[in-house]
Protein backbone atom coordinates (compact mmCIF):
# COMPACT_ATOMS: atom_id res chain seq x y z
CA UNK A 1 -43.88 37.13 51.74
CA UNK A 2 -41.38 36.03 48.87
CA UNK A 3 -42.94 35.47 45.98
CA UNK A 4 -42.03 37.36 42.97
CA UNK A 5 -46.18 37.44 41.43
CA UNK A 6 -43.68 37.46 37.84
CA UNK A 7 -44.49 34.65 34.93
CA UNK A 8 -41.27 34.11 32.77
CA UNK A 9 -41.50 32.83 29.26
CA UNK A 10 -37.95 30.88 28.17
CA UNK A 11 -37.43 29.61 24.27
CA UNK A 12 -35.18 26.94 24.12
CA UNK A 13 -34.55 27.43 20.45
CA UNK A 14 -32.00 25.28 19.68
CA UNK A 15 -31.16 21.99 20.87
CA UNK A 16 -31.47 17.75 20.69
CA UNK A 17 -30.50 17.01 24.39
CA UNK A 18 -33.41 18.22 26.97
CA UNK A 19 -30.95 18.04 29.85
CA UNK A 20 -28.42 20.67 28.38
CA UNK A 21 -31.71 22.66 27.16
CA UNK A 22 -32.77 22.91 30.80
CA UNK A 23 -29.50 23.95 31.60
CA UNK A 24 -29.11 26.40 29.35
CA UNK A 25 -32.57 27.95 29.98
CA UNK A 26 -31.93 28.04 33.73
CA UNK A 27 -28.22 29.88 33.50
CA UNK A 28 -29.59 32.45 31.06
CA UNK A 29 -32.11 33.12 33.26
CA UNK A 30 -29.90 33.70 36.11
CA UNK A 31 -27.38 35.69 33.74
CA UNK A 32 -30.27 37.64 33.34
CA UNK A 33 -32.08 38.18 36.51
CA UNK A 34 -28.74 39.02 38.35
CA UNK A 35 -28.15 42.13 35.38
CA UNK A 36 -31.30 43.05 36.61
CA UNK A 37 -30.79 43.40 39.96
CA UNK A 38 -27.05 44.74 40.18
CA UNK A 39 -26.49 48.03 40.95
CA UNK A 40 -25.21 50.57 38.16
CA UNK A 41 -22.35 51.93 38.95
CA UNK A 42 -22.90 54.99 36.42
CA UNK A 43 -25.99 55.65 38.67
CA UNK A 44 -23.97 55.76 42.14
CA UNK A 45 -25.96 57.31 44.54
CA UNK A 46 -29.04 57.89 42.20
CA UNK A 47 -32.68 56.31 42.63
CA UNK A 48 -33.31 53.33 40.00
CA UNK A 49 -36.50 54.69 38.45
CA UNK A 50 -37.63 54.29 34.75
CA UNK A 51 -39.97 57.51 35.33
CA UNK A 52 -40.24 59.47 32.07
CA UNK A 53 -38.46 56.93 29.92
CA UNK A 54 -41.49 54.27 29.26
């Protein structure tokens, strides 16, 4: 399986040209995702976990 099961809300607040608002939403969102998913390097050889902190 590789489906994510996620649902992503995106504002495009600003804008008059729909093509460079799709744009924009869809690098942002990439920008984002990949932060997500990188590796800290502060936390070398720790496991991720958000345990205790939410």
């Amino acid at each position: 399986m590789n489906h994510a099961a996620i649902t992503v809300h995106v504002d495009a607040l600003r804008g008059d040209n729909s093509h460079h608002q799709a744009e924009t939403v869809f690098k942002a969102f990439a920008r984002a995702l990949r932060m997500a998913v990188e590796a800290d390097p502060r936390a070398a050889g720790a496991i991720p976990s958000t345990k205790g902190t939410l």
